[in-house]
C-alpha atoms as a PDB file:
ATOM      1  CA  UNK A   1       6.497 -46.202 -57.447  1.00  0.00           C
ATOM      2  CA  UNK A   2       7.936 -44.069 -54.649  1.00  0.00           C
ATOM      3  CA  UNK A   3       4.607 -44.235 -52.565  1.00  0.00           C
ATOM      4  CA  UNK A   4       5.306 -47.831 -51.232  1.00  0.00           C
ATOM      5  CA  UNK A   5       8.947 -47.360 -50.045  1.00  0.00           C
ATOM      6  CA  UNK A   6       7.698 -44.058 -48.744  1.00  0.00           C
ATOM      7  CA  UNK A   7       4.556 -45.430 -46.779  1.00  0.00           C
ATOM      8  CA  UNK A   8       7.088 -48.367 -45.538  1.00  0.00           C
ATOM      9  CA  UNK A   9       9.086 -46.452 -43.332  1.00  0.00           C
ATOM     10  CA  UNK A  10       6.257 -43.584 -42.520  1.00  0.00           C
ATOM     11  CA  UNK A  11       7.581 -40.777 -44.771  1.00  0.00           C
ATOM     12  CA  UNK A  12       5.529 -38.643 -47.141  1.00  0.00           C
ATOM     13  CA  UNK A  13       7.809 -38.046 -49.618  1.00  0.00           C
ATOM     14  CA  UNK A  14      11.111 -39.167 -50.963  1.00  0.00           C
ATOM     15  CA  UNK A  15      12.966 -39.968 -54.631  1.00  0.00           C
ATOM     16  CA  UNK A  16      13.665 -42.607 -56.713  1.00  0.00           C
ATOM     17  CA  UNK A  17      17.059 -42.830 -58.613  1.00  0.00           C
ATOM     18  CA  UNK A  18      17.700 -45.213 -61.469  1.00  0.00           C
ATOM     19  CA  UNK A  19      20.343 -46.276 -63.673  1.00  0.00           C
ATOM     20  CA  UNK A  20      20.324 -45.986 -67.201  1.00  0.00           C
ATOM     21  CA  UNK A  21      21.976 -48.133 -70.007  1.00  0.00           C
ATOM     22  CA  UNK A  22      25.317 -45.924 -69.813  1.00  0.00           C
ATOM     23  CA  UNK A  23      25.563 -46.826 -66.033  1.00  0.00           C
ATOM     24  CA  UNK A  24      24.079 -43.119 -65.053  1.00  0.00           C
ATOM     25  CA  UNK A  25      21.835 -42.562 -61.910  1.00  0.00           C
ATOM     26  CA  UNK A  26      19.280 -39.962 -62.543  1.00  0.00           C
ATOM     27  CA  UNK A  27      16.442 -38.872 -60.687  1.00  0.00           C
ATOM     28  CA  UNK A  28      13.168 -40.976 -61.932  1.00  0.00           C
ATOM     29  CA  UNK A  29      10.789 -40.183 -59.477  1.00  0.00           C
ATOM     30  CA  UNK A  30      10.102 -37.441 -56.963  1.00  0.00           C
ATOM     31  CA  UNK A  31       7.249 -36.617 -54.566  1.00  0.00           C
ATOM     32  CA  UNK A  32       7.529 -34.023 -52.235  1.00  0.00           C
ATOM     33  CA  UNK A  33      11.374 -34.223 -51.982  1.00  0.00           C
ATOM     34  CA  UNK A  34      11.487 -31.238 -50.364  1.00  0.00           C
ATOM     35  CA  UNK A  35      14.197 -29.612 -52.689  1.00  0.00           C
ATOM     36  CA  UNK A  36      15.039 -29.318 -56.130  1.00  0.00           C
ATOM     37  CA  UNK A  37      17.844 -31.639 -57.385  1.00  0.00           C
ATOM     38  CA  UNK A  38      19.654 -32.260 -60.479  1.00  0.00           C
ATOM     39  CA  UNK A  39      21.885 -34.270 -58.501  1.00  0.00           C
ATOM     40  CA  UNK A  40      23.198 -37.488 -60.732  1.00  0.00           C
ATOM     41  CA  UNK A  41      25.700 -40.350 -59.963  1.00  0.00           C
ATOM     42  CA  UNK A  42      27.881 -42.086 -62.308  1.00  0.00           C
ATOM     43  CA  UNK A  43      28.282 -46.112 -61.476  1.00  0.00           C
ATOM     44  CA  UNK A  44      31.383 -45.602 -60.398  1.00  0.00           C
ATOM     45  CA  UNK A  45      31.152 -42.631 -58.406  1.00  0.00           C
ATOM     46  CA  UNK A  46      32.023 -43.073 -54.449  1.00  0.00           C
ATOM     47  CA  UNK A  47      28.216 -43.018 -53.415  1.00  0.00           C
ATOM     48  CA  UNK A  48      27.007 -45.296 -55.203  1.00  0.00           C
ATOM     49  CA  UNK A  49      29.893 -47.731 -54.568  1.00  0.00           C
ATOM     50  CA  UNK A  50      29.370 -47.560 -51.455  1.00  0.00           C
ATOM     51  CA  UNK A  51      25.559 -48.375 -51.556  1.00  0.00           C
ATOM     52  CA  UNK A  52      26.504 -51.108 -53.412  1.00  0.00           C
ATOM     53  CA  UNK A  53      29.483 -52.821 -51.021  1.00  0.00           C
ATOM     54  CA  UNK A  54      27.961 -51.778 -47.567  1.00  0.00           C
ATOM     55  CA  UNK A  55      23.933 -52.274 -49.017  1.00  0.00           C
ATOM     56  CA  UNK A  56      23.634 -49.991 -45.710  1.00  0.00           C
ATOM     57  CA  UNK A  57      20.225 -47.844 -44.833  1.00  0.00           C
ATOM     58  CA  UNK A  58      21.582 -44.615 -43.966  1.00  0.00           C
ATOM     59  CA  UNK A  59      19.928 -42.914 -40.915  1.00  0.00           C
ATOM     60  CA  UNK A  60      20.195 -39.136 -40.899  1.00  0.00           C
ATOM     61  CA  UNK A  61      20.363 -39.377 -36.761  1.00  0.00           C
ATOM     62  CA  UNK A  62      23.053 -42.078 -37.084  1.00  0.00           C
ATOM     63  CA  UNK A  63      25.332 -40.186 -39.266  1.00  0.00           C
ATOM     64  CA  UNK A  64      24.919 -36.928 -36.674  1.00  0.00           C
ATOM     65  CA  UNK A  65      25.975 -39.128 -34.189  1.00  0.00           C
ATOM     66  CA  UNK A  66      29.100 -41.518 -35.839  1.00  0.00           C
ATOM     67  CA  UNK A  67      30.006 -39.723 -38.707  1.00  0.00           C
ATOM     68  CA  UNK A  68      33.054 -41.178 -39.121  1.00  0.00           C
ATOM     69  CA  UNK A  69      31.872 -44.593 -40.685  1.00  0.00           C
ATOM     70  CA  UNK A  70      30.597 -42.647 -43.451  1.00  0.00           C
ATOM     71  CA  UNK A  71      33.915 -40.809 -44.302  1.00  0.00           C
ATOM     72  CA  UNK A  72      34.961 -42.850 -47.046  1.00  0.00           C
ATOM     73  CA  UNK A  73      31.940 -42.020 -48.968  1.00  0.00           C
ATOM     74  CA  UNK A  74      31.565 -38.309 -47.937  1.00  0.00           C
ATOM     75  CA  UNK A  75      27.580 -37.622 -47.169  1.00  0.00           C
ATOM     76  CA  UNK A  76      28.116 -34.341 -45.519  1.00  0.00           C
ATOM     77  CA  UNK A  77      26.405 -32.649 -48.573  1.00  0.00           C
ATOM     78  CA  UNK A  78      23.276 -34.995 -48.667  1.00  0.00           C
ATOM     79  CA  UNK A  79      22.884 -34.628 -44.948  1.00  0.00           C
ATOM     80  CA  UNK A  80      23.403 -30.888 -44.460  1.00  0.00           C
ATOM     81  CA  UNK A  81      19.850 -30.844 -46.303  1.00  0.00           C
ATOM     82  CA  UNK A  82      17.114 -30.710 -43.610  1.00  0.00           C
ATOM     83  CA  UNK A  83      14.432 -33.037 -45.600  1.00  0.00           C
ATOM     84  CA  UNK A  84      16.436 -35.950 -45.977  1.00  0.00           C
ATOM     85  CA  UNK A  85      15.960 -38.450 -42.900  1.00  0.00           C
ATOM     86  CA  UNK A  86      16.740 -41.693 -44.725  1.00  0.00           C
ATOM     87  CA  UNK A  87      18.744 -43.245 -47.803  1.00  0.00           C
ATOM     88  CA  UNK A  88      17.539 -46.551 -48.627  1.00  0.00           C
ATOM     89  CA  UNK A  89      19.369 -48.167 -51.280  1.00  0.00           C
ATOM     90  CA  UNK A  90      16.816 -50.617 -53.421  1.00  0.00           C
ATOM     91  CA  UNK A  91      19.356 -52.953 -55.274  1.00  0.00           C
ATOM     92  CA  UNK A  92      18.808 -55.034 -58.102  1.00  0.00           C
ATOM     93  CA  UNK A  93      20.664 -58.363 -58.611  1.00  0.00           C
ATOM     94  CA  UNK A  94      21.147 -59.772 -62.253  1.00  0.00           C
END
């Protein structure tokens, strides 16, 4: 499931968060992430607001150079991590 995304934007690995039924964003997929993460999100946490509202791809090489229009959502510690170039949020509507 992560391959097409992944072979979409020329990258050779990546990972897939989902949501659960209690509104919880765990890590469903992985392949060669690069680093080991038990990072999850809770619907309401600032992140994934923010994916939500803005439905923004987030450029590693963007936020290096205007940092500030990511403030409100505070990606410092996602881009401080070498292997992560993009964040692509994949949004379902109901």
């Amino acid at each position: 499931m992560i391959t097409t995304p992944g072979d979409l934007v020329g990258c050779a690995g990546g990972g897939l968060w989902l949501c659960n039924e209690q509104g919880y964003f765990y890590l469903a997929e992985e392949k060669s992430l690069g680093f080991s993460t038990d990072i999850g999100f809770s619907k309401e946490d600032q992140f994934i607001r923010f994916l939500n509202e803005k439905q923004w791809v987030i450029d590693s090489c963007e936020f290096e150079s205007n940092p500030e229009i990511y403030d409100e959502v505070g990606l410092t510690q996602w881009m401080e991590n070498q292997h992560i170039w993009l964040i692509i949020p994949l949004l379902q509507q109901n």
